[in-house]
PDB file of N, CA and C in Angstrom:
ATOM      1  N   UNK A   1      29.101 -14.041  15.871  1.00  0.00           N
ATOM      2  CA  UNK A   1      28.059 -13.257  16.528  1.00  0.00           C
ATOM      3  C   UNK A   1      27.882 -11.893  15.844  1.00  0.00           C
ATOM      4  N   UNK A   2      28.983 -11.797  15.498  1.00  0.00           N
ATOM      5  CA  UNK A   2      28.734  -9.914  14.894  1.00  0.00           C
ATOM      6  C   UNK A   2      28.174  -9.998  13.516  1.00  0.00           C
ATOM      7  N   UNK A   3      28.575 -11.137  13.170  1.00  0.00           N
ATOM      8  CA  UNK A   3      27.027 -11.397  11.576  1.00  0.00           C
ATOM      9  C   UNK A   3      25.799 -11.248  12.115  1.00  0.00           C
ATOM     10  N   UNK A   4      25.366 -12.277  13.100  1.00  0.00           N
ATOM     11  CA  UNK A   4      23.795 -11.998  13.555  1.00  0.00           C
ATOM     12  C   UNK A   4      23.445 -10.844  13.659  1.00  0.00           C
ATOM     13  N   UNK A   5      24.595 -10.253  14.290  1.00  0.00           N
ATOM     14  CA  UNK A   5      23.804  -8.336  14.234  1.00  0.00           C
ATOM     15  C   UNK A   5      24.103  -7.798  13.405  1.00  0.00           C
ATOM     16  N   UNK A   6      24.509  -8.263  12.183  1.00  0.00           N
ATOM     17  CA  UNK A   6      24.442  -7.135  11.425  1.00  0.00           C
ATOM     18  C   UNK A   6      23.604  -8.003  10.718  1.00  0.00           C
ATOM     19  N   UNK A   7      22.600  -8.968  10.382  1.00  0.00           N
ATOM     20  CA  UNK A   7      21.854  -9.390  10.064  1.00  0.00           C
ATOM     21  C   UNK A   7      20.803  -8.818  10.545  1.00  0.00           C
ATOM     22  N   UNK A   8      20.811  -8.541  11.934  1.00  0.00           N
ATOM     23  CA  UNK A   8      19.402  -7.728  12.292  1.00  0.00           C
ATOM     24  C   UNK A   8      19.387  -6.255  12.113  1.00  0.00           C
ATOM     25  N   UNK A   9      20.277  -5.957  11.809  1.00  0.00           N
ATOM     26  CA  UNK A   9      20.021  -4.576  11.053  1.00  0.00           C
ATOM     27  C   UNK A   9      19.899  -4.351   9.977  1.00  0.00           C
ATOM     28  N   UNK A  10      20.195  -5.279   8.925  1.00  0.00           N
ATOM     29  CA  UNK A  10      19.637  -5.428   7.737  1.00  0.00           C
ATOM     30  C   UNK A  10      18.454  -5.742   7.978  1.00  0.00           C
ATOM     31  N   UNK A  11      17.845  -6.635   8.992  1.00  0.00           N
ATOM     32  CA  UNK A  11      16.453  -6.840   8.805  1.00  0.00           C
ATOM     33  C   UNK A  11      15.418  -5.841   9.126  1.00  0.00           C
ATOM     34  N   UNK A  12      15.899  -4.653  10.093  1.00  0.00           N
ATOM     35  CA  UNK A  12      15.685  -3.233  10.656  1.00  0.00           C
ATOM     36  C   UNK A  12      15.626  -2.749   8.787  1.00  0.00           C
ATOM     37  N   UNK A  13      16.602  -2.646   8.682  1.00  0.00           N
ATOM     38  CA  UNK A  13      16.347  -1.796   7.758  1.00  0.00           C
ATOM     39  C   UNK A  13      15.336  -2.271   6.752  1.00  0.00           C
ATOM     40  N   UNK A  14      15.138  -3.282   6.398  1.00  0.00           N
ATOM     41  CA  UNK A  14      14.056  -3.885   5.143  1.00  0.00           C
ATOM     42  C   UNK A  14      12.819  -3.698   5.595  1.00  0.00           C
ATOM     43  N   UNK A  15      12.822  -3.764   7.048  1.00  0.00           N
ATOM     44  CA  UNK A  15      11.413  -4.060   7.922  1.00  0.00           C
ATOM     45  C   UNK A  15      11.147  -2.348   7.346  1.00  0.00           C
ATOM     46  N   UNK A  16      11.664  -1.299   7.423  1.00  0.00           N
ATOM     47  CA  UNK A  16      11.465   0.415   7.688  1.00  0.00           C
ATOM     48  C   UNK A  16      11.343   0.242   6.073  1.00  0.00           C
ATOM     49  N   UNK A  17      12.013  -0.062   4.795  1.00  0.00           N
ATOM     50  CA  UNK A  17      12.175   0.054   3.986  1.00  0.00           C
ATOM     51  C   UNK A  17      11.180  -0.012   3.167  1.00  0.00           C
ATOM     52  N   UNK A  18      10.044  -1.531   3.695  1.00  0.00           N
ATOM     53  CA  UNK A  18       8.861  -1.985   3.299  1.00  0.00           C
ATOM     54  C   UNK A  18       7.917  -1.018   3.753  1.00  0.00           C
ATOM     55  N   UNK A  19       8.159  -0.583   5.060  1.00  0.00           N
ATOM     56  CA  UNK A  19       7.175   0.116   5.971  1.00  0.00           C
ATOM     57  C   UNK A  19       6.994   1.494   5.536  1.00  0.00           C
ATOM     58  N   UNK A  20       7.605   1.986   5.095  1.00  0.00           N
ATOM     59  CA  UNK A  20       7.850   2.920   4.014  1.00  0.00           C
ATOM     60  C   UNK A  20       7.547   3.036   2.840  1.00  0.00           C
ATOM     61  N   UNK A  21       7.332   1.960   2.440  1.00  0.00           N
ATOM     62  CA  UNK A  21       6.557   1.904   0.886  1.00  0.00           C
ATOM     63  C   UNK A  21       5.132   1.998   1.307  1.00  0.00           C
ATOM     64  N   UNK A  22       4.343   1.485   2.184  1.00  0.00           N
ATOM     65  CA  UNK A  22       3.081   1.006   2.601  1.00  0.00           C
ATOM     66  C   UNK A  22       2.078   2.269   2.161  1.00  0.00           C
ATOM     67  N   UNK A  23       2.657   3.582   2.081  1.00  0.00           N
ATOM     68  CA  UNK A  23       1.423   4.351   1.945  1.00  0.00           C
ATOM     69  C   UNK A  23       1.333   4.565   0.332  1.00  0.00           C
ATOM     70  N   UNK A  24       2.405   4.039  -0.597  1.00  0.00           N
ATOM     71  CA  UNK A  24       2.085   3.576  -1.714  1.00  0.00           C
ATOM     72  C   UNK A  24       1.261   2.734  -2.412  1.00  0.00           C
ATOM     73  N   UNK A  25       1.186   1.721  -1.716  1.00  0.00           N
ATOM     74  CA  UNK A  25       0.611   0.762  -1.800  1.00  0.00           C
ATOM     75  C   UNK A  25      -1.342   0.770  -2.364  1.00  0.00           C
ATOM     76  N   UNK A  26      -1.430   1.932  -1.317  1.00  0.00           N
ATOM     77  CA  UNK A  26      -2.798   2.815  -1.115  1.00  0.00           C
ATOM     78  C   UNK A  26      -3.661   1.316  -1.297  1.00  0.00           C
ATOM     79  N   UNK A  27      -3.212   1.035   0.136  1.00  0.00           N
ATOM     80  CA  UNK A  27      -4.270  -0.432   0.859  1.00  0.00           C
ATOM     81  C   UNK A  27      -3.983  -1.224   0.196  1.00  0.00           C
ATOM     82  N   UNK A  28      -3.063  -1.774  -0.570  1.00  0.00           N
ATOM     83  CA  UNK A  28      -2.958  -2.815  -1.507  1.00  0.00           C
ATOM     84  C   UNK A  28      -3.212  -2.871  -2.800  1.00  0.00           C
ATOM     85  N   UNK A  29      -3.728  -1.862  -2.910  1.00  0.00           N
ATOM     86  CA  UNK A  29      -4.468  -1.343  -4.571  1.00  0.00           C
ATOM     87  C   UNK A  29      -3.915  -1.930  -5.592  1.00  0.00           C
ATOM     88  N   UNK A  30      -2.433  -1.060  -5.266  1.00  0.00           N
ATOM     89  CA  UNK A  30      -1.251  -0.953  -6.357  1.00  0.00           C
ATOM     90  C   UNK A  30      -0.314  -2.449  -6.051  1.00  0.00           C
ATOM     91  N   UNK A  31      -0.548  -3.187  -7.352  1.00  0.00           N
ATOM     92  CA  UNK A  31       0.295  -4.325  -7.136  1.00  0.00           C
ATOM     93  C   UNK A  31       1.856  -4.157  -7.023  1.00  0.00           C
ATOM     94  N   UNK A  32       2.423  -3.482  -7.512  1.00  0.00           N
ATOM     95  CA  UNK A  32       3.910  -3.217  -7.894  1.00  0.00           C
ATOM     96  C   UNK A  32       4.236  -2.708  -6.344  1.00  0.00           C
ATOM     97  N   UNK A  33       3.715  -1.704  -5.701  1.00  0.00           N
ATOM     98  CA  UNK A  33       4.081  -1.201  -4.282  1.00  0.00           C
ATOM     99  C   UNK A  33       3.984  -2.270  -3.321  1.00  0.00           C
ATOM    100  N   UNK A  34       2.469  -2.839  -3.308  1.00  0.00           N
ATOM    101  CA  UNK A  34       2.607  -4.158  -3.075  1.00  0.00           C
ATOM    102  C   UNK A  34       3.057  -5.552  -2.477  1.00  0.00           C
ATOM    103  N   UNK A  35       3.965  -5.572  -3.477  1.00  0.00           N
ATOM    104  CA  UNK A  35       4.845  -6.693  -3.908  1.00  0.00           C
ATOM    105  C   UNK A  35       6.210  -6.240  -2.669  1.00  0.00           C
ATOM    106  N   UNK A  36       6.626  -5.128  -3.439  1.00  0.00           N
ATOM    107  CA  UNK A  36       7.708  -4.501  -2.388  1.00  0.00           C
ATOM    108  C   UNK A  36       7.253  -4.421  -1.271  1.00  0.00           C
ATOM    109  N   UNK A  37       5.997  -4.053  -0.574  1.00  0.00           N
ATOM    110  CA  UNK A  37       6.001  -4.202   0.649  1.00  0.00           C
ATOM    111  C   UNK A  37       5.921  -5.432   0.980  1.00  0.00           C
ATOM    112  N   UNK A  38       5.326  -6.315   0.522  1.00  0.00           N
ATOM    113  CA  UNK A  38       5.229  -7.805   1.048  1.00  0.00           C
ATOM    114  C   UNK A  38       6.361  -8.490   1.049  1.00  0.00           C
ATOM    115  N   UNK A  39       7.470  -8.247   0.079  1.00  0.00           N
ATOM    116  CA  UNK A  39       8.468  -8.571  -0.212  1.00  0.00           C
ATOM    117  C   UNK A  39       9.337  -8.636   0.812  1.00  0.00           C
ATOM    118  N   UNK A  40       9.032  -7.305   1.221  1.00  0.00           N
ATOM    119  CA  UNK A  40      10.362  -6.308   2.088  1.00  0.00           C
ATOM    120  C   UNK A  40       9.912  -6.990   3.713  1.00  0.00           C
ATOM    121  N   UNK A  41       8.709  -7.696   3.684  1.00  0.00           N
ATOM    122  CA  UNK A  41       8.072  -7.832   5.252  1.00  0.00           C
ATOM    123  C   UNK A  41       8.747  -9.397   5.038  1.00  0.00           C
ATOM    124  N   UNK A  42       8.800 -10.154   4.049  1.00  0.00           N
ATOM    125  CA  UNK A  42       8.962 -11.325   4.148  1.00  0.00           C
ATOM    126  C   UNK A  42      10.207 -11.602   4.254  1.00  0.00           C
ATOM    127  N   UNK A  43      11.194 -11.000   3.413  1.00  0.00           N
ATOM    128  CA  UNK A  43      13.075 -11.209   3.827  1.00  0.00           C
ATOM    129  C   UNK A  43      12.963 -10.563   5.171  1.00  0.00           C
ATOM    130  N   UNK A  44      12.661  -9.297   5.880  1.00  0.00           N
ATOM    131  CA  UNK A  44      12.945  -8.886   7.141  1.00  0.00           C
ATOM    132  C   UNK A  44      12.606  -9.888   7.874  1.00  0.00           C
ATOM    133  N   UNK A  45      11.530 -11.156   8.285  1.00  0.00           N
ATOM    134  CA  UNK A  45      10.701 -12.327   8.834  1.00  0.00           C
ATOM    135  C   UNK A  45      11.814 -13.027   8.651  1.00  0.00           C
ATOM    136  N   UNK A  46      12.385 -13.063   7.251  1.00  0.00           N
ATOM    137  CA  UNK A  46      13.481 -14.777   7.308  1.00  0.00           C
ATOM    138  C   UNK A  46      14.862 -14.079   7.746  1.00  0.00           C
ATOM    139  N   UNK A  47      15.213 -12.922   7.576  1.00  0.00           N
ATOM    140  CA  UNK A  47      16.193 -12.443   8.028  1.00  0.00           C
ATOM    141  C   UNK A  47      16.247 -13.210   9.756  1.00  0.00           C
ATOM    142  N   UNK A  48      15.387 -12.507  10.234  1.00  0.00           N
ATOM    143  CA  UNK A  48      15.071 -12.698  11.519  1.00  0.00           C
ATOM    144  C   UNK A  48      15.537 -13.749  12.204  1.00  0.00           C
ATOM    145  N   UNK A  49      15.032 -14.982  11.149  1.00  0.00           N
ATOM    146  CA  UNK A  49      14.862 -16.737  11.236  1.00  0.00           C
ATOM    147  C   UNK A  49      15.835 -16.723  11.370  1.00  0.00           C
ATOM    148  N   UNK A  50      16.672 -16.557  10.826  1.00  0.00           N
ATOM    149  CA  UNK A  50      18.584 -16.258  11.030  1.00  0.00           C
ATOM    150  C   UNK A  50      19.216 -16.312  12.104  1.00  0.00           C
ATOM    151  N   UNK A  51      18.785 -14.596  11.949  1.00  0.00           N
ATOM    152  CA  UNK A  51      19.658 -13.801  13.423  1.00  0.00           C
ATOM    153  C   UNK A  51      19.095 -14.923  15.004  1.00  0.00           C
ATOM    154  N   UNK A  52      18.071 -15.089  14.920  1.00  0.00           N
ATOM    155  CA  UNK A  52      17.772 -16.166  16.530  1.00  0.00           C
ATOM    156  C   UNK A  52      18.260 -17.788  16.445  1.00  0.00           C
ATOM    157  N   UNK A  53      18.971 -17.987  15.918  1.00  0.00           N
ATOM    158  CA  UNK A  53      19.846 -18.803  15.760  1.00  0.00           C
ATOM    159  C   UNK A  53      21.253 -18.535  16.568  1.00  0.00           C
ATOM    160  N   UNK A  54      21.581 -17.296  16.755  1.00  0.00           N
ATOM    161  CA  UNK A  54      22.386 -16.330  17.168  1.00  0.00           C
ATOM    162  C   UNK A  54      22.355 -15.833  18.573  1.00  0.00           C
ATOM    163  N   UNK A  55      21.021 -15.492  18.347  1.00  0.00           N
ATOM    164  CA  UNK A  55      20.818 -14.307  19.701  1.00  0.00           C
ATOM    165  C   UNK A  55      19.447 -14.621  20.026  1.00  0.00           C
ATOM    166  N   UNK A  56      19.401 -14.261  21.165  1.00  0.00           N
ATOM    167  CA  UNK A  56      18.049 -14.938  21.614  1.00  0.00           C
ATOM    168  C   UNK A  56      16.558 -13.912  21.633  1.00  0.00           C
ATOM    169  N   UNK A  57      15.591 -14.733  20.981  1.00  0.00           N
ATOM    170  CA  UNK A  57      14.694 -14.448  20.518  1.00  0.00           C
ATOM    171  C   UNK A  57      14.050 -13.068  21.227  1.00  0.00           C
ATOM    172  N   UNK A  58      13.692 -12.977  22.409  1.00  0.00           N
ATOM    173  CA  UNK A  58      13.337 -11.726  23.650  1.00  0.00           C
ATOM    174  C   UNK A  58      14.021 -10.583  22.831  1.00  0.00           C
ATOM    175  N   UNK A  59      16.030 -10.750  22.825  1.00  0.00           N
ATOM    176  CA  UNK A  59      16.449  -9.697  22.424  1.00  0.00           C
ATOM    177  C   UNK A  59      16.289  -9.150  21.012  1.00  0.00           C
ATOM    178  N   UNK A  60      16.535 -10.413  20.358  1.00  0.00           N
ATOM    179  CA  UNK A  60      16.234 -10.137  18.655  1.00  0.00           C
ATOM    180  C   UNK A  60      14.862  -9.360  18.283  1.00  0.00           C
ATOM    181  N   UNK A  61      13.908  -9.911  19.026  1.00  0.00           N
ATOM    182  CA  UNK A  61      12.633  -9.272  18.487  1.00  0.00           C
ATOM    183  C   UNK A  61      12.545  -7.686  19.107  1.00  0.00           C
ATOM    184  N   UNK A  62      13.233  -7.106  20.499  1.00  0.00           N
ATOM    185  CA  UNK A  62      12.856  -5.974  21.016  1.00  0.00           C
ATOM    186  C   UNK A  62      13.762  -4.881  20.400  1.00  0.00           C
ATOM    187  N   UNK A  63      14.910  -5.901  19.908  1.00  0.00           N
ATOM    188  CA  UNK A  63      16.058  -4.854  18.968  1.00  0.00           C
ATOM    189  C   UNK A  63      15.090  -4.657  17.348  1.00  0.00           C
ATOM    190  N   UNK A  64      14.680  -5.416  17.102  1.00  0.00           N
ATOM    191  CA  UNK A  64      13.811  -5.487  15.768  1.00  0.00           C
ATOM    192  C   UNK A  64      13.018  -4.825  15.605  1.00  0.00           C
ATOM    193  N   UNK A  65      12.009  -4.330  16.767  1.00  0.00           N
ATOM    194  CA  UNK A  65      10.601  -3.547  16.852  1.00  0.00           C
ATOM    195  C   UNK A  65      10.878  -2.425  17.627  1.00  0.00           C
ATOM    196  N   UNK A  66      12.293  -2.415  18.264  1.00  0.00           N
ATOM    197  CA  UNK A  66      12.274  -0.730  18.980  1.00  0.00           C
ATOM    198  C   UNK A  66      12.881   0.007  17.911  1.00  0.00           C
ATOM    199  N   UNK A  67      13.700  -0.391  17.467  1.00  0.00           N
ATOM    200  CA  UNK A  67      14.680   0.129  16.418  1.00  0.00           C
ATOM    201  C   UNK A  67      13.700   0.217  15.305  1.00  0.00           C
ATOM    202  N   UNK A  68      13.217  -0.870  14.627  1.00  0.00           N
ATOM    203  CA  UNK A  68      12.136  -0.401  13.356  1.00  0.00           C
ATOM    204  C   UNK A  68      11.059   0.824  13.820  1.00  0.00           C
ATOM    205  N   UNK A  69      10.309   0.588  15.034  1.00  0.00           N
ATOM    206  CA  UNK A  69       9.989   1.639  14.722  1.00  0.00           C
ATOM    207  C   UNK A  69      10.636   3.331  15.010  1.00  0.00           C
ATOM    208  N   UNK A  70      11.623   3.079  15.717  1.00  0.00           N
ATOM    209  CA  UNK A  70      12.061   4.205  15.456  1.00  0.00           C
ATOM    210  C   UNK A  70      12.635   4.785  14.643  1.00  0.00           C
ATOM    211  N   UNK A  71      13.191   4.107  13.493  1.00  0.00           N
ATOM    212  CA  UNK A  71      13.680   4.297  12.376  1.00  0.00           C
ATOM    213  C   UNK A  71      12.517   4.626  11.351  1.00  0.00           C
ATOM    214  N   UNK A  72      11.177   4.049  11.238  1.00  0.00           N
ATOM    215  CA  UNK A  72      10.119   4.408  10.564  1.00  0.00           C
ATOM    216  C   UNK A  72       9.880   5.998  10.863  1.00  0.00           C
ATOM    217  N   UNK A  73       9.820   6.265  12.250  1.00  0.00           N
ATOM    218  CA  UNK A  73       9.342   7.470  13.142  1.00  0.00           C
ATOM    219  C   UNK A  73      10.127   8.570  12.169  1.00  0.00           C
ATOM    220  N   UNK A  74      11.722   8.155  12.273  1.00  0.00           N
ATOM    221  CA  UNK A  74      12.460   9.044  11.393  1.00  0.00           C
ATOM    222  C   UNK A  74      12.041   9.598  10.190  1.00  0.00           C
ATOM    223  N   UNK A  75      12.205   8.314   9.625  1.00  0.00           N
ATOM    224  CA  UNK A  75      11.629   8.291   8.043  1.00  0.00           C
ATOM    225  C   UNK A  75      10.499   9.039   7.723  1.00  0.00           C
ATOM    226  N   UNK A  76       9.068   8.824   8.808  1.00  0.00           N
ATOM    227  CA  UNK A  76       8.178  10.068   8.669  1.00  0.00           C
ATOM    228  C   UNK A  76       8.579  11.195   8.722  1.00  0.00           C
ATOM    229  N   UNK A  77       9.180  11.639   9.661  1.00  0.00           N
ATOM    230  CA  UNK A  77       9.549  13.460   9.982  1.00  0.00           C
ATOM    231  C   UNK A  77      10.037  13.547   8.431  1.00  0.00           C
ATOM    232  N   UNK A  78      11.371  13.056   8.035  1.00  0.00           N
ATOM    233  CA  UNK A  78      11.991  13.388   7.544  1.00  0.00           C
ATOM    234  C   UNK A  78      11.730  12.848   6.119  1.00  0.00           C
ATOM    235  N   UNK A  79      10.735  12.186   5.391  1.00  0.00           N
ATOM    236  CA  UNK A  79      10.368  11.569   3.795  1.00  0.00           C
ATOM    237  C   UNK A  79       8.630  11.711   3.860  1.00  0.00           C
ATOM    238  N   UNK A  80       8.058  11.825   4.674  1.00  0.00           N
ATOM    239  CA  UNK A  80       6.376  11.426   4.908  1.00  0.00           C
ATOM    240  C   UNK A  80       5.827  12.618   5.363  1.00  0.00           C
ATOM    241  N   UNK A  81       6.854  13.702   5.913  1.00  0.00           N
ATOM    242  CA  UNK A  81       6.025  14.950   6.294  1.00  0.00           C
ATOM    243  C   UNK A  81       5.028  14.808   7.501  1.00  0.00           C
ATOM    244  N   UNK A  82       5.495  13.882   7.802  1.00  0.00           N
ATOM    245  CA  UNK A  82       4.851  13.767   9.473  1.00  0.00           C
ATOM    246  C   UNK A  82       5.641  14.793  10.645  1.00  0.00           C
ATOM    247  N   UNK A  83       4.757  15.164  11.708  1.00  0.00           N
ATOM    248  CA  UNK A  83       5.267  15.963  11.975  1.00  0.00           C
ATOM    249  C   UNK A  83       6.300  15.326  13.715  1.00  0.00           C
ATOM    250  N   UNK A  84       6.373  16.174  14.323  1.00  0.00           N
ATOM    251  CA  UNK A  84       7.187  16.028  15.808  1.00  0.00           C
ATOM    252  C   UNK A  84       6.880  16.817  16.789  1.00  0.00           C
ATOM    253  N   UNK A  85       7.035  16.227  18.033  1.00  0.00           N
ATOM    254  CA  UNK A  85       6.926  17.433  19.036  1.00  0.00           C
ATOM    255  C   UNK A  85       7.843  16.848  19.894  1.00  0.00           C
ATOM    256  N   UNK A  86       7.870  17.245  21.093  1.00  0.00           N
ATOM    257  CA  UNK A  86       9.106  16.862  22.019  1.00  0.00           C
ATOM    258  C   UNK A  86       8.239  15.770  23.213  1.00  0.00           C
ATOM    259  N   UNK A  87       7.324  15.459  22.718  1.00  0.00           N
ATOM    260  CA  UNK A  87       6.438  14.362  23.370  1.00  0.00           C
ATOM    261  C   UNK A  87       6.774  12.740  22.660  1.00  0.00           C
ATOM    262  N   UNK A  88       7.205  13.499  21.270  1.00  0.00           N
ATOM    263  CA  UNK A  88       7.178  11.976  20.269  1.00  0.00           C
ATOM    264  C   UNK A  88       8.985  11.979  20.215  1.00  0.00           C
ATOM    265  N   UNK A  89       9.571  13.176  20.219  1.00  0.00           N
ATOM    266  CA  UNK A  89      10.938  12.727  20.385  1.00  0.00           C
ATOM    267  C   UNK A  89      11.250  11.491  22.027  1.00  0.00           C
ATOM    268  N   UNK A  90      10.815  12.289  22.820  1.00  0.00           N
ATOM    269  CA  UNK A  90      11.383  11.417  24.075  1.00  0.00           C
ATOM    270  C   UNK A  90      10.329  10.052  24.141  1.00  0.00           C
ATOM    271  N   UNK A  91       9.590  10.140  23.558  1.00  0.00           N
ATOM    272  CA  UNK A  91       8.746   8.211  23.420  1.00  0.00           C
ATOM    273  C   UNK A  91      10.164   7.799  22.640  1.00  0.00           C
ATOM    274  N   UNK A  92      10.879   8.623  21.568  1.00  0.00           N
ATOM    275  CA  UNK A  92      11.768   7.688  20.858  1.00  0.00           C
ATOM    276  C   UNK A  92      13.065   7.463  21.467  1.00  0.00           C
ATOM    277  N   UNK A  93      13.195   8.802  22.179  1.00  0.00           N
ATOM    278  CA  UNK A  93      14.598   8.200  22.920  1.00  0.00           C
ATOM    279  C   UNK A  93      14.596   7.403  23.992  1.00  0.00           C
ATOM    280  N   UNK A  94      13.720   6.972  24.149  1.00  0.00           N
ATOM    281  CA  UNK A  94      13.122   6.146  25.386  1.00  0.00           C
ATOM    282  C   UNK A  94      12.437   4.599  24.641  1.00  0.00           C
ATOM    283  N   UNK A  95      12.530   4.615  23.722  1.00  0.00           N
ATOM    284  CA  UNK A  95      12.610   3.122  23.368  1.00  0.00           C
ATOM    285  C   UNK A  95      14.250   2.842  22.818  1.00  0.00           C
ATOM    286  N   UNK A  96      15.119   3.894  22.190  1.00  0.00           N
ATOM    287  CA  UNK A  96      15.880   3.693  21.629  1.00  0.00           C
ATOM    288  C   UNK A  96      16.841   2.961  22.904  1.00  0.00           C
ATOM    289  N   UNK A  97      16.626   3.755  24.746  1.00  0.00           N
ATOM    290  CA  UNK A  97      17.458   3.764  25.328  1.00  0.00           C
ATOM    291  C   UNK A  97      17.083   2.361  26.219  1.00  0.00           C
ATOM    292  N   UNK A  98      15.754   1.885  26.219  1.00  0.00           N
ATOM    293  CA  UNK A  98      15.311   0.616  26.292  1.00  0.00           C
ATOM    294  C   UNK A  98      15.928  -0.577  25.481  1.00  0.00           C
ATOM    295  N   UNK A  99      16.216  -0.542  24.648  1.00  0.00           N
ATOM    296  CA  UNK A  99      17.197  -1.246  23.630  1.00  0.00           C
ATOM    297  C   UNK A  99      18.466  -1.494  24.138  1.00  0.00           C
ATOM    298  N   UNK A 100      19.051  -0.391  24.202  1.00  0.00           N
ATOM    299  CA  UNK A 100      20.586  -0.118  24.444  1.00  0.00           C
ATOM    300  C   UNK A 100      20.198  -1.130  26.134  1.00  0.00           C
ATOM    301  N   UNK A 101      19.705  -0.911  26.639  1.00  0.00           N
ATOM    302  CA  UNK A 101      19.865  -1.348  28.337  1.00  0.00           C
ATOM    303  C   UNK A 101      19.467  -2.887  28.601  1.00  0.00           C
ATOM    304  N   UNK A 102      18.315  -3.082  27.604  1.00  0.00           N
ATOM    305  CA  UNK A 102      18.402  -4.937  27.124  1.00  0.00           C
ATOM    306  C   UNK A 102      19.432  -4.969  26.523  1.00  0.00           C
ATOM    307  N   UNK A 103      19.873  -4.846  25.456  1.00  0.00           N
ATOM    308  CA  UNK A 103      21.721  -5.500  25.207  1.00  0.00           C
ATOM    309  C   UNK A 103      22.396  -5.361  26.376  1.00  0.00           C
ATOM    310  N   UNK A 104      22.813  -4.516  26.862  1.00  0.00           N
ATOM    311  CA  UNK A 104      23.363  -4.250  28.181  1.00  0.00           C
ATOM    312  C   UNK A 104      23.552  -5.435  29.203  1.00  0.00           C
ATOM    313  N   UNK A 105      21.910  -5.631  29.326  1.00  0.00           N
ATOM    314  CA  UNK A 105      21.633  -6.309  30.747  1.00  0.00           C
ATOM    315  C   UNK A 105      21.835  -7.963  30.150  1.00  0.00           C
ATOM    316  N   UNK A 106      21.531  -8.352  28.606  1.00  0.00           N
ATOM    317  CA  UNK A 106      21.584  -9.300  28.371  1.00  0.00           C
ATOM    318  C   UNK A 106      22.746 -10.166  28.035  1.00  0.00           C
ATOM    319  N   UNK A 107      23.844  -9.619  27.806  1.00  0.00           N
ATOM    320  CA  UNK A 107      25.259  -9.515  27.799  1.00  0.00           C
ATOM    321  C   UNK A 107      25.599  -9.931  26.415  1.00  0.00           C
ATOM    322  N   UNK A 108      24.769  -9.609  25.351  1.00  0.00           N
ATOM    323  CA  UNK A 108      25.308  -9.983  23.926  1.00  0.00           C
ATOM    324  C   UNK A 108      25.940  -8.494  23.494  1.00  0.00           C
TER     325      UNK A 108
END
């Protein structure tokens, strides 16, 4: 079981990793950025295929999409020059803590 999750955090991370390249990409323009983003969306997808083999799909996907995007959210402030206020911090600690309380309640 503790592979599956750390499978889905590798897939967290590829999912942010790709998602992160995307404004390179500049709409698809650039093939090489591209590639990496499509790349990076398609192992995070089979990663996935994996981990719910494991853990069940509800949790896998809400750990996958609360966590990616809050990890993207990061990645803006802090690589993208996006900015913050204390409106967009507590949307994040409030999905982060939505997460934590589905594992919780789900008993994995």
């Amino acid at each position: 079981m503790l592979g599956a999750w750390l499978l889905l955090l590798a897939a967290i991370a590829v999912e942010v990793a790709a998602t992160s390249a995307l404004p390179r990409s500049h709409g698809f323009r650039d093939p090489g950025w591209t590639a990496v983003v499509l790349g990076g969306y398609a192992l995070s997808i089979w990663l996935l295929a994996l981990v719910i083999k494991h853990i069940p799909v509800s949790v896998t996907y809400a750990v996958w999409s609360g966590l990616g995007t809050a990890g993207i959210a990061v990645i803006g402030v802090l690589l993208l020059d996006e900015g913050i206020d204390a409106l967009k911090a507590a949307a994040l600690l409030m999905i982060i803590g939505g997460v934590v309380i589905l594992n919780l309640h789900s008993g994995h």
